[in-house]
PDB file of N, CA and C in Angstrom:
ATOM      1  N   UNK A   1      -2.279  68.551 -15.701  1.00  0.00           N
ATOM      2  CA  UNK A   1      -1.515  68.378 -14.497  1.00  0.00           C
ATOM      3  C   UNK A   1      -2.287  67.441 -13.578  1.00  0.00           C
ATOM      4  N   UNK A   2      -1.875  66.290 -12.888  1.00  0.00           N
ATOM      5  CA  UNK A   2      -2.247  65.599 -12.121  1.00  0.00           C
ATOM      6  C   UNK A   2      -1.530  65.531 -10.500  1.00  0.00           C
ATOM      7  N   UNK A   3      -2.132  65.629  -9.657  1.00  0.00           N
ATOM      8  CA  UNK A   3      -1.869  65.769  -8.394  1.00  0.00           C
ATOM      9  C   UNK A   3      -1.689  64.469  -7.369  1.00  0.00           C
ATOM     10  N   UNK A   4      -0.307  63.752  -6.797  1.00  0.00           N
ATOM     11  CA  UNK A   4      -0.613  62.550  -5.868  1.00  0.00           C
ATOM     12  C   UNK A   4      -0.286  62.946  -4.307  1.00  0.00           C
ATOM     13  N   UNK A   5      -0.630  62.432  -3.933  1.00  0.00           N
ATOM     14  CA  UNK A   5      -0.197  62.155  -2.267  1.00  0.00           C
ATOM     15  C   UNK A   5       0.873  61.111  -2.382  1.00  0.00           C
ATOM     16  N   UNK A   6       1.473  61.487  -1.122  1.00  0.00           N
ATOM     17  CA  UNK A   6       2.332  59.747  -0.745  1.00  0.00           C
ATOM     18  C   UNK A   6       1.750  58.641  -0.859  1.00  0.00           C
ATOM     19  N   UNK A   7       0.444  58.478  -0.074  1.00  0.00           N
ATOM     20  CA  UNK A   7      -0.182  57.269   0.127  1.00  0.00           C
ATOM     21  C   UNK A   7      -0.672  56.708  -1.048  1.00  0.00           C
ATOM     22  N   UNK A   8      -1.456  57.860  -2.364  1.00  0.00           N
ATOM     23  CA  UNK A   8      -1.751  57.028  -3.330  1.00  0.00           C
ATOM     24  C   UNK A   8      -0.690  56.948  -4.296  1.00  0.00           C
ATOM     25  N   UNK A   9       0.634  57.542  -3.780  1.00  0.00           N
ATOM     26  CA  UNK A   9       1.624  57.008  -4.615  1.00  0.00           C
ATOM     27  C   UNK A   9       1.863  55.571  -4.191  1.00  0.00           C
ATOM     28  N   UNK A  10       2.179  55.762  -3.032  1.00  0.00           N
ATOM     29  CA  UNK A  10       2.398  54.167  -2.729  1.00  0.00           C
ATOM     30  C   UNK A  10       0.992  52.936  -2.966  1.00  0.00           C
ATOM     31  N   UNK A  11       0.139  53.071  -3.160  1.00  0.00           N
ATOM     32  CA  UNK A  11      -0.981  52.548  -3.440  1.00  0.00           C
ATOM     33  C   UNK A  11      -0.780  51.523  -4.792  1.00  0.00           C
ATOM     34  N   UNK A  12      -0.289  52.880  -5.892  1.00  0.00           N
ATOM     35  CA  UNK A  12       0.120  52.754  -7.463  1.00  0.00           C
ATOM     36  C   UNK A  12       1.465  51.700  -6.952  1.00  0.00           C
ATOM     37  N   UNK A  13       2.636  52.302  -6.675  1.00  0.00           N
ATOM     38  CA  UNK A  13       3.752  51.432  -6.451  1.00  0.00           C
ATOM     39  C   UNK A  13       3.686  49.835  -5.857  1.00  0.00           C
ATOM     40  N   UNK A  14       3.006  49.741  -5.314  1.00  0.00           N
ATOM     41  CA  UNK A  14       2.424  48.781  -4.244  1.00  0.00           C
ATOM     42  C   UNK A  14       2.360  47.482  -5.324  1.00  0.00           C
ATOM     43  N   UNK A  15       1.091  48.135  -6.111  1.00  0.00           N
ATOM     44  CA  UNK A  15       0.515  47.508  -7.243  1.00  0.00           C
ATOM     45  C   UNK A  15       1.357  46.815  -8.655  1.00  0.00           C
ATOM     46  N   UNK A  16       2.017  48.284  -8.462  1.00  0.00           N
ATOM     47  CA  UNK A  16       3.168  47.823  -9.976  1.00  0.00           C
ATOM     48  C   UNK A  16       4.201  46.986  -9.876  1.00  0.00           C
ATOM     49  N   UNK A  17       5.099  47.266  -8.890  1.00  0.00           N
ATOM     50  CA  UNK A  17       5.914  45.789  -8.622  1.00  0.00           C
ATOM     51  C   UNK A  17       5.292  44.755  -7.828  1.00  0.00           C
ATOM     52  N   UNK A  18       4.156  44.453  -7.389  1.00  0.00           N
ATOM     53  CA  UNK A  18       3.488  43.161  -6.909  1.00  0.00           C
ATOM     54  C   UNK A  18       4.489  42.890  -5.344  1.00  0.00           C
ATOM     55  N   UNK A  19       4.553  44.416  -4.626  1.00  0.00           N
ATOM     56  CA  UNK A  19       5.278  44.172  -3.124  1.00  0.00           C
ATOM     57  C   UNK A  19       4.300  45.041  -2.142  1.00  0.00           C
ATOM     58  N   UNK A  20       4.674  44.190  -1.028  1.00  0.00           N
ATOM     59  CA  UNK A  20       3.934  44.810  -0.037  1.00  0.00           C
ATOM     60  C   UNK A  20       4.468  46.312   0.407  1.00  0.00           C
ATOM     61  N   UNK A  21       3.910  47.187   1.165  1.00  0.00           N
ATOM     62  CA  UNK A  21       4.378  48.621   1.229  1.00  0.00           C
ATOM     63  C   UNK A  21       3.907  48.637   2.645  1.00  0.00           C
ATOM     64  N   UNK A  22       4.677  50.032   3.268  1.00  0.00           N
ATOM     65  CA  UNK A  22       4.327  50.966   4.854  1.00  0.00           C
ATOM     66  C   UNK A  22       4.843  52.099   4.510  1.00  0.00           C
ATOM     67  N   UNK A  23       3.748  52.707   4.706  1.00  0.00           N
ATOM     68  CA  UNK A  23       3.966  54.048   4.696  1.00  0.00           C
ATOM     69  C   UNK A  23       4.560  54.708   6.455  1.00  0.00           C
ATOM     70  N   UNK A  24       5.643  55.453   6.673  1.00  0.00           N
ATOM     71  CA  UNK A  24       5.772  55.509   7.462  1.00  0.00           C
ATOM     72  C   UNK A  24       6.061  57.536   7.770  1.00  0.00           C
ATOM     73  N   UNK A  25       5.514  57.728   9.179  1.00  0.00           N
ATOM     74  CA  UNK A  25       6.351  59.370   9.018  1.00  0.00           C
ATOM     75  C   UNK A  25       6.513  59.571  10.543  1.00  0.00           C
ATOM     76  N   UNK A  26       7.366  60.406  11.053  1.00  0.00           N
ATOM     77  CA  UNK A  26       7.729  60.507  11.905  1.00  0.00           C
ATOM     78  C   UNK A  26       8.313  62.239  12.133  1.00  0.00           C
ATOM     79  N   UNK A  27       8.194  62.873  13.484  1.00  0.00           N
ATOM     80  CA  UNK A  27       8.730  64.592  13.259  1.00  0.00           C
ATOM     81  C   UNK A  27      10.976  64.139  13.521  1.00  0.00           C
ATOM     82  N   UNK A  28      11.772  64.797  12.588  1.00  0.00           N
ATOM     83  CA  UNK A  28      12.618  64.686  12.165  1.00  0.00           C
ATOM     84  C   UNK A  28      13.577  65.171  13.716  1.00  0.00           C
ATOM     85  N   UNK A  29      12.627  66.027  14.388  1.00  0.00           N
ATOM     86  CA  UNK A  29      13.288  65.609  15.723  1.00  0.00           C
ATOM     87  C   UNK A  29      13.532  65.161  16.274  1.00  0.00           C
ATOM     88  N   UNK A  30      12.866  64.050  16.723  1.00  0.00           N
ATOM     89  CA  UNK A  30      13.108  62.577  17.172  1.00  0.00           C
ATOM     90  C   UNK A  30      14.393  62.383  17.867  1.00  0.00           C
ATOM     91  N   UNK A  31      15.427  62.425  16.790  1.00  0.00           N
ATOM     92  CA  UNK A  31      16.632  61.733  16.977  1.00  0.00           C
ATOM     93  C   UNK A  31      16.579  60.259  17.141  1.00  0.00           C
ATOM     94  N   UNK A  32      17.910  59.492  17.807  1.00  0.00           N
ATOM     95  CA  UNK A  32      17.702  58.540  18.611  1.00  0.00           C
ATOM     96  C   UNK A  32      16.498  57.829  18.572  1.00  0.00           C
ATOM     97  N   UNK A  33      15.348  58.764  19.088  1.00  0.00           N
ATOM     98  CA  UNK A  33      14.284  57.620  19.693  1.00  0.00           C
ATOM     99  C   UNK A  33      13.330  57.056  19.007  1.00  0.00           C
ATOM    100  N   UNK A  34      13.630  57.403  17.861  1.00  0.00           N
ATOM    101  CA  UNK A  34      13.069  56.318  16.231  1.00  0.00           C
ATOM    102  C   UNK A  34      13.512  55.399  16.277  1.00  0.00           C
ATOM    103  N   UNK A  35      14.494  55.228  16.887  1.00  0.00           N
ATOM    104  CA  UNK A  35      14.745  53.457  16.675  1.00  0.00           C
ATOM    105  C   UNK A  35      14.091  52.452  17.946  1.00  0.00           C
ATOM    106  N   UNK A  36      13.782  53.470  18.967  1.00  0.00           N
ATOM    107  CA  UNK A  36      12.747  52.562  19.738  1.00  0.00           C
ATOM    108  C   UNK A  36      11.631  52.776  19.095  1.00  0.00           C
ATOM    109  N   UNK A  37      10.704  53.448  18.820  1.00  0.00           N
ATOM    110  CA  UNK A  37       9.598  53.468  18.162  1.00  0.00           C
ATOM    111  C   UNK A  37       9.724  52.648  16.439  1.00  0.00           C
ATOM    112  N   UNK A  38      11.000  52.603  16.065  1.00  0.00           N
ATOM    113  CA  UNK A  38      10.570  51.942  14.504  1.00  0.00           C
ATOM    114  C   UNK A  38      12.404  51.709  15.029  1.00  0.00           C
ATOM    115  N   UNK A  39      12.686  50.493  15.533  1.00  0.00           N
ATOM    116  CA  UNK A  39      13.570  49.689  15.165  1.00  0.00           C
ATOM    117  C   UNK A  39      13.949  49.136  14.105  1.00  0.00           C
ATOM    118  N   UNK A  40      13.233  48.469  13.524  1.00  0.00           N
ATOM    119  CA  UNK A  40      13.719  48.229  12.019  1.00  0.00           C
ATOM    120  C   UNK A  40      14.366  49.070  11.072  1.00  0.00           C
ATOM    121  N   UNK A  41      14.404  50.648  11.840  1.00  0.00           N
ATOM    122  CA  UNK A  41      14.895  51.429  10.440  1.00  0.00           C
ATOM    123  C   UNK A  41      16.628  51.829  11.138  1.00  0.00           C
ATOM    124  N   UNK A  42      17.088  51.560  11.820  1.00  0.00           N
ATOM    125  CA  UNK A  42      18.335  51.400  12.281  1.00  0.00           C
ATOM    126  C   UNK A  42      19.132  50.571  11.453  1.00  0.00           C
ATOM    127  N   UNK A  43      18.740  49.431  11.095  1.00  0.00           N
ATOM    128  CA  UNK A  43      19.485  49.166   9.435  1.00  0.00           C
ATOM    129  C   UNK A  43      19.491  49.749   8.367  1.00  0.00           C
ATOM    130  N   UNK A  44      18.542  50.348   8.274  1.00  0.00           N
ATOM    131  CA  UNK A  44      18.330  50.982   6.824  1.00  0.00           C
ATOM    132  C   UNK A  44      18.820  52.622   6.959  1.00  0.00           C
ATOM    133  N   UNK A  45      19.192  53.098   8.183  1.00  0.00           N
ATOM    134  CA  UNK A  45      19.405  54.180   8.224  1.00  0.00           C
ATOM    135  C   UNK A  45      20.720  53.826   9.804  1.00  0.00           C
ATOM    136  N   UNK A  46      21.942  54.013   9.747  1.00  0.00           N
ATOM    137  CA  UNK A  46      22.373  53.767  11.172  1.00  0.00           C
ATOM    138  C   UNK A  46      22.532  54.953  12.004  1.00  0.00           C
ATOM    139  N   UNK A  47      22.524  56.476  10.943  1.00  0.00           N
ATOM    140  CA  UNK A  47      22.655  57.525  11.668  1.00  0.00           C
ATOM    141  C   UNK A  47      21.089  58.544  11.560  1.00  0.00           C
ATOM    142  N   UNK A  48      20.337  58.332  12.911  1.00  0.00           N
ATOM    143  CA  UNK A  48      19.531  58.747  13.175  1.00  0.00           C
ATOM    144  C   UNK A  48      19.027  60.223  12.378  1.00  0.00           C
ATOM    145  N   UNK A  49      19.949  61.013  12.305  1.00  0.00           N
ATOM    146  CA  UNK A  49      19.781  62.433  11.563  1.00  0.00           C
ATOM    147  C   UNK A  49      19.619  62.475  10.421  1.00  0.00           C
ATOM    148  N   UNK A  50      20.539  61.029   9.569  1.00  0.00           N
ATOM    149  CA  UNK A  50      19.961  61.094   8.113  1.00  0.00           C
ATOM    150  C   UNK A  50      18.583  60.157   7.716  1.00  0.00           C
ATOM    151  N   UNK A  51      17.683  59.979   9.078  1.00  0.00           N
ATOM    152  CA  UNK A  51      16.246  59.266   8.275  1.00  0.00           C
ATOM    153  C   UNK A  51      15.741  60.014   8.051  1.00  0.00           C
ATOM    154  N   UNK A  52      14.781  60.730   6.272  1.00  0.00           N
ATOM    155  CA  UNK A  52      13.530  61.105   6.674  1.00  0.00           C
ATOM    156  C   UNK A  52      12.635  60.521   7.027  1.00  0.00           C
ATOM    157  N   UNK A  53      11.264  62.165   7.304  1.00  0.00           N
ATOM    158  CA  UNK A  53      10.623  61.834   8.136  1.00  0.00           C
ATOM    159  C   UNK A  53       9.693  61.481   7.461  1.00  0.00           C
ATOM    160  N   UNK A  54       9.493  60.691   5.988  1.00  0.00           N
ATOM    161  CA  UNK A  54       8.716  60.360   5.312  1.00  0.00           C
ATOM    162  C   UNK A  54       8.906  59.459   4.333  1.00  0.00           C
ATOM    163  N   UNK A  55       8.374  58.208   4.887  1.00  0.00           N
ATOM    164  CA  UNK A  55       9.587  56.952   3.626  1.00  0.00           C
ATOM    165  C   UNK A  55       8.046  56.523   3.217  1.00  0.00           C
ATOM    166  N   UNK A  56       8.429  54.805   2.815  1.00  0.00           N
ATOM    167  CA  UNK A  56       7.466  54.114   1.891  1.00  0.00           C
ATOM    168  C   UNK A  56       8.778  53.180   1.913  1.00  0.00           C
ATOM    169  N   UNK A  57       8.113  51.745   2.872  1.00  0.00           N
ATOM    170  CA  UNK A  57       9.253  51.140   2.739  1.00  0.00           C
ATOM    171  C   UNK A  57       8.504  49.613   1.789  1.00  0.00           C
ATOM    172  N   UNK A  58       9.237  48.956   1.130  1.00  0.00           N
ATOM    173  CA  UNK A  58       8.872  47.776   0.401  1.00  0.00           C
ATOM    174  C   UNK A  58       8.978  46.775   1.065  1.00  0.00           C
ATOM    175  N   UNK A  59       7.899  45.546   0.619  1.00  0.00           N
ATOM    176  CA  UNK A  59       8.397  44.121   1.625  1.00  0.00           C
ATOM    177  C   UNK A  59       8.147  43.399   0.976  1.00  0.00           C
ATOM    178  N   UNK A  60       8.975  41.768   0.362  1.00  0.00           N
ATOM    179  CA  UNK A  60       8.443  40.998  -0.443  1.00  0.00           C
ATOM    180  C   UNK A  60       7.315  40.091  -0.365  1.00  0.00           C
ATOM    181  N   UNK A  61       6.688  39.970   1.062  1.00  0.00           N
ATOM    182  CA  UNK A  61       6.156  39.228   1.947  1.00  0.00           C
ATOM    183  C   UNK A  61       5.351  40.047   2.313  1.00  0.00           C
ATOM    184  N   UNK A  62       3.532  39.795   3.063  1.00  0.00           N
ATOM    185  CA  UNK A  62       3.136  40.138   3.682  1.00  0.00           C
ATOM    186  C   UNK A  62       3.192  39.832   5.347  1.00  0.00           C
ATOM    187  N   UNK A  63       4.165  38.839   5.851  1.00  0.00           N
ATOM    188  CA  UNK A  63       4.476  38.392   6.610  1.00  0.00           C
ATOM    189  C   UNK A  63       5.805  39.310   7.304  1.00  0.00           C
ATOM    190  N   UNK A  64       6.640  39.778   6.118  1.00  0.00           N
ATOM    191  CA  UNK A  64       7.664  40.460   6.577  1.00  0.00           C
ATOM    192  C   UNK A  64       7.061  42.145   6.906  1.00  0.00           C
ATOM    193  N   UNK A  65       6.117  42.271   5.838  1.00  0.00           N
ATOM    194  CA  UNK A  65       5.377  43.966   6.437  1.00  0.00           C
ATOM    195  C   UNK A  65       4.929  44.012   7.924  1.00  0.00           C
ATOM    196  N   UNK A  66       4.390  42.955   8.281  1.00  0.00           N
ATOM    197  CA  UNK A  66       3.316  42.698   9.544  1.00  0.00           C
ATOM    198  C   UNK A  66       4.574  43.027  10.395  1.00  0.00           C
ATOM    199  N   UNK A  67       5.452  42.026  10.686  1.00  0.00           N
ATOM    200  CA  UNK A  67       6.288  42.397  11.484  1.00  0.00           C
ATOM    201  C   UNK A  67       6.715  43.893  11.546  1.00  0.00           C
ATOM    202  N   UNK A  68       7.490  44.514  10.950  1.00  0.00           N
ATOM    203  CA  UNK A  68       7.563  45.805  10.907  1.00  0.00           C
ATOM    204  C   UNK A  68       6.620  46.662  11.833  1.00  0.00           C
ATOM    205  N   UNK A  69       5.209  46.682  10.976  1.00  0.00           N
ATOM    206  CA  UNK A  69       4.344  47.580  11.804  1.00  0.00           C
ATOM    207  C   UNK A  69       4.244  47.158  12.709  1.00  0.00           C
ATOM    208  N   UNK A  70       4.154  45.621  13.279  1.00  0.00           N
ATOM    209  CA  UNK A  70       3.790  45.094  14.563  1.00  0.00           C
ATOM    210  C   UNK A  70       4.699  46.049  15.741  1.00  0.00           C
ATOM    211  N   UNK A  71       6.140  46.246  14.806  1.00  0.00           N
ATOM    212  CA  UNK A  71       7.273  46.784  16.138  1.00  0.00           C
ATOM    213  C   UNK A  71       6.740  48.378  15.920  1.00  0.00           C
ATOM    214  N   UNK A  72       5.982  49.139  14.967  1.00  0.00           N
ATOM    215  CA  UNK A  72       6.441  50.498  14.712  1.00  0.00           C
ATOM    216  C   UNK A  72       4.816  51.365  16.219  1.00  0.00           C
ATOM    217  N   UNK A  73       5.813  51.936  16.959  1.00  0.00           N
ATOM    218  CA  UNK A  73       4.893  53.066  18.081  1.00  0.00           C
ATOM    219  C   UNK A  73       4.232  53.686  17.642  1.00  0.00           C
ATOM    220  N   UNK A  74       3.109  53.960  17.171  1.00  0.00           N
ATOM    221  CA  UNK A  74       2.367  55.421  17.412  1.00  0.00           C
ATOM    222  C   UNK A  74       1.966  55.976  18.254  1.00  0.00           C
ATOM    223  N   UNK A  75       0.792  57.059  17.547  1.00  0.00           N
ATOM    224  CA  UNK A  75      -0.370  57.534  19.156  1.00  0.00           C
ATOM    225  C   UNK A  75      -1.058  56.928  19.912  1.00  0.00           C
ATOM    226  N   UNK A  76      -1.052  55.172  19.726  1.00  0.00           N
ATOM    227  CA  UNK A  76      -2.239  54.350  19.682  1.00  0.00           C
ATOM    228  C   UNK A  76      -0.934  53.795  21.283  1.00  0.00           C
ATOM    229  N   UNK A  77       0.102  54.141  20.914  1.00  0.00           N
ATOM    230  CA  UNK A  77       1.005  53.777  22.097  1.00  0.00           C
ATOM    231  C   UNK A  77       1.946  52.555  21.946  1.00  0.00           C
ATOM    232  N   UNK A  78       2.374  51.646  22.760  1.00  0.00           N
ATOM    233  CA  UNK A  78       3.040  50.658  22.280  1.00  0.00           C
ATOM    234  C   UNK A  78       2.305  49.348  21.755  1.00  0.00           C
ATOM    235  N   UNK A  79       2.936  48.341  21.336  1.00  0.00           N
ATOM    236  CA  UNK A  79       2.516  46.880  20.715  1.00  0.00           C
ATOM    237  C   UNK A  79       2.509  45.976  21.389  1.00  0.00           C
ATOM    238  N   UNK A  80       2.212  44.387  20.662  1.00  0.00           N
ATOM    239  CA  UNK A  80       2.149  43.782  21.586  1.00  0.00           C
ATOM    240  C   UNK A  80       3.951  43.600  21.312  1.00  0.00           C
ATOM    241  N   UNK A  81       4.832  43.962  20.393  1.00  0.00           N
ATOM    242  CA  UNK A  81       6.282  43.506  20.414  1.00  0.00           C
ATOM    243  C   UNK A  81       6.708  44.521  20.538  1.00  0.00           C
ATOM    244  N   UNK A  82       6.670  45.816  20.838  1.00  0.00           N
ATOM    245  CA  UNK A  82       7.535  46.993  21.010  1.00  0.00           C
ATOM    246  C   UNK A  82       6.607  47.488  22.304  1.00  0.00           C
ATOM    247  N   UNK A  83       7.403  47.667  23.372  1.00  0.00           N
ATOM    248  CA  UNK A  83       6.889  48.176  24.511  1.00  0.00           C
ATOM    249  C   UNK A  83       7.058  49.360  24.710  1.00  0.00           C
ATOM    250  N   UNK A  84       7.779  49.960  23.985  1.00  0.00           N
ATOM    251  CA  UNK A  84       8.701  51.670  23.907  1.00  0.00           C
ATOM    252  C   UNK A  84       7.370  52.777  24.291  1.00  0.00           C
ATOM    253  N   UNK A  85       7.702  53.471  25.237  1.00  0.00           N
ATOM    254  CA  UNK A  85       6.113  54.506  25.710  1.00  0.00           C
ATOM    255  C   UNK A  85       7.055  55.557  25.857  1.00  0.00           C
ATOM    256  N   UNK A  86       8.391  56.028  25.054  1.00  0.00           N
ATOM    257  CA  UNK A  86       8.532  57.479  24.837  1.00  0.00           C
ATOM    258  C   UNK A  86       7.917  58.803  24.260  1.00  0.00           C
ATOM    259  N   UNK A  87       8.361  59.120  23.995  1.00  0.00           N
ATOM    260  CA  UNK A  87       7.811  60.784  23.227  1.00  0.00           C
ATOM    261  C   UNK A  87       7.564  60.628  21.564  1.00  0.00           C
ATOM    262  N   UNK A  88       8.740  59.596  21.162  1.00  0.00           N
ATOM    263  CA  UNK A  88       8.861  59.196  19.777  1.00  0.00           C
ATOM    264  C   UNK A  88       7.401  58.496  19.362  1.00  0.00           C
ATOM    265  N   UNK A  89       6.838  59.042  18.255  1.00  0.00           N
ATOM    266  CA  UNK A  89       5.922  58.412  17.901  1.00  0.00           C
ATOM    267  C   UNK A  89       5.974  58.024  16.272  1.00  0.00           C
ATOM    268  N   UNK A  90       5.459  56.948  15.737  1.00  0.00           N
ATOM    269  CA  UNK A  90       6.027  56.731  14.434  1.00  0.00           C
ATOM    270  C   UNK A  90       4.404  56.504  13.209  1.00  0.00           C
ATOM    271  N   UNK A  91       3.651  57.313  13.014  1.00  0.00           N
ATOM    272  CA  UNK A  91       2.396  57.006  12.253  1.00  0.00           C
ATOM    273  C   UNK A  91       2.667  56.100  11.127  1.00  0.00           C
ATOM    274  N   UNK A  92       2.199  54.489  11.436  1.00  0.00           N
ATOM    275  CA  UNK A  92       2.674  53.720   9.748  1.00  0.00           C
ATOM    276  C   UNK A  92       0.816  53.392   9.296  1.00  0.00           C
ATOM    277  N   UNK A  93       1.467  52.986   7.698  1.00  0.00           N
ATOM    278  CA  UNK A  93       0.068  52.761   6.766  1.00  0.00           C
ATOM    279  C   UNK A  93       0.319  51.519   6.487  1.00  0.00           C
ATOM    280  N   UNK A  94      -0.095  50.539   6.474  1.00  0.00           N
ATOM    281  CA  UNK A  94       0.507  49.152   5.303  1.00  0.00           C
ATOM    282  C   UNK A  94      -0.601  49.449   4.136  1.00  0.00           C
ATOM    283  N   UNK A  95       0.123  48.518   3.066  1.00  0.00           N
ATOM    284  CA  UNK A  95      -0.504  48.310   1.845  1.00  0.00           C
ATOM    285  C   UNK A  95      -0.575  47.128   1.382  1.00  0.00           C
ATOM    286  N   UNK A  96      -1.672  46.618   0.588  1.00  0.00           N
ATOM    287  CA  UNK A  96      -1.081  45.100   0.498  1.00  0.00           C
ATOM    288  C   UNK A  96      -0.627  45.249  -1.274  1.00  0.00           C
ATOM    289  N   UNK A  97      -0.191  43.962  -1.950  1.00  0.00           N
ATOM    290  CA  UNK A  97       1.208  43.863  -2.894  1.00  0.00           C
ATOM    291  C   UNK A  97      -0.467  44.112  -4.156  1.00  0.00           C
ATOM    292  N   UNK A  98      -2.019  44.180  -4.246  1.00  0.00           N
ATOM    293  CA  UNK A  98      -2.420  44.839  -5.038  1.00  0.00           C
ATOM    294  C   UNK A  98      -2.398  46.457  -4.728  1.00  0.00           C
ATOM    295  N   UNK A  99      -2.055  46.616  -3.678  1.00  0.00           N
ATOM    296  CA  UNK A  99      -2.715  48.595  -3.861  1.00  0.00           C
ATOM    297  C   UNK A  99      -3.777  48.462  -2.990  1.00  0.00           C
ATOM    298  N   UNK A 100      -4.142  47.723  -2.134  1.00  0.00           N
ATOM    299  CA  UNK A 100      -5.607  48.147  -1.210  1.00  0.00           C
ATOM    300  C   UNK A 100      -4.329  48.540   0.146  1.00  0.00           C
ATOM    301  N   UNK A 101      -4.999  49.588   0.761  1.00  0.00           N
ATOM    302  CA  UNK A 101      -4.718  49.772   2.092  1.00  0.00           C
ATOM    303  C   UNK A 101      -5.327  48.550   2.833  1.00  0.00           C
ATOM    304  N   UNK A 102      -4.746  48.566   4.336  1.00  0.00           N
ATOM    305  CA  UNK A 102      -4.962  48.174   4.990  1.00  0.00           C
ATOM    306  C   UNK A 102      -4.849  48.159   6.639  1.00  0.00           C
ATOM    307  N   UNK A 103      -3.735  48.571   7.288  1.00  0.00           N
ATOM    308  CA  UNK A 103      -4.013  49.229   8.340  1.00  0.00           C
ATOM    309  C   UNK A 103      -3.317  49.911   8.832  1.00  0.00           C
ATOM    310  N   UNK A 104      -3.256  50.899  10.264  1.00  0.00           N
ATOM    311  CA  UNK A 104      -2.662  52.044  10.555  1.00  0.00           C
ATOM    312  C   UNK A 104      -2.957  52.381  12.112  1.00  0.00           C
ATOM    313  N   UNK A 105      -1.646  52.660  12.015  1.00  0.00           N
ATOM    314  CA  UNK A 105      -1.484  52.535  13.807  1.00  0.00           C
ATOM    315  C   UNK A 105      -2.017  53.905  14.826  1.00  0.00           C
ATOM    316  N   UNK A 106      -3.265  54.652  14.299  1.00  0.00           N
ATOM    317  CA  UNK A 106      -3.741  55.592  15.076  1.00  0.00           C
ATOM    318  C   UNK A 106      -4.649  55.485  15.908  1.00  0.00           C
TER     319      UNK A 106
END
């Protein structure tokens, strides 16, 4: 029996299709105010109640990941492109397209 986490799942995934990754999680209460804290996921999700609170999103680009986290809030507070200083907080990981981590918004 072998045991993974999210992160070194996404680590492996990252690696195997040759794409960039973010690990992202957020408390499912939220509502609404995930999309100020992680705007980008309002396309990928339009009704707030059905995001979980635990994705792994893909990017073909390391240019297109950056953006993302650039907009996503954490504890660390807002960005220099998301100004949002609500309650919503959004913890992301990036990965780059081998499997090395790389950074995280705490």
């Amino acid at each position: 029996m072998e045991a993974f986490s999210i992160v070194e799942l996404m680590e492996s995934h990252a690696k195997n299709i040759n794409k960039w990754c973010m690990y992202i999680h957020t408390k499912l209460e939220d509502g609404e105010e995930i999309y100020k804290a992680a705007p980008y996921l309002k396309e990928l999700y339009p009704d707030a109640l059905m995001i979980p609170n635990k994705l792994v999103l893909t990017f073909d680009t390391e240019k297109e990941m950056d953006s993302c986290f650039n907009l996503t809030v954490g504890d660390n507070g807002p960005t220099k492109h998301n100004s949002y200083i609500g309650n919503c907080k959004v913890y992301a990981l990036t990965c780059s397209n081998t499997g090395e981590l790389l950074d995280e918004n705490t």
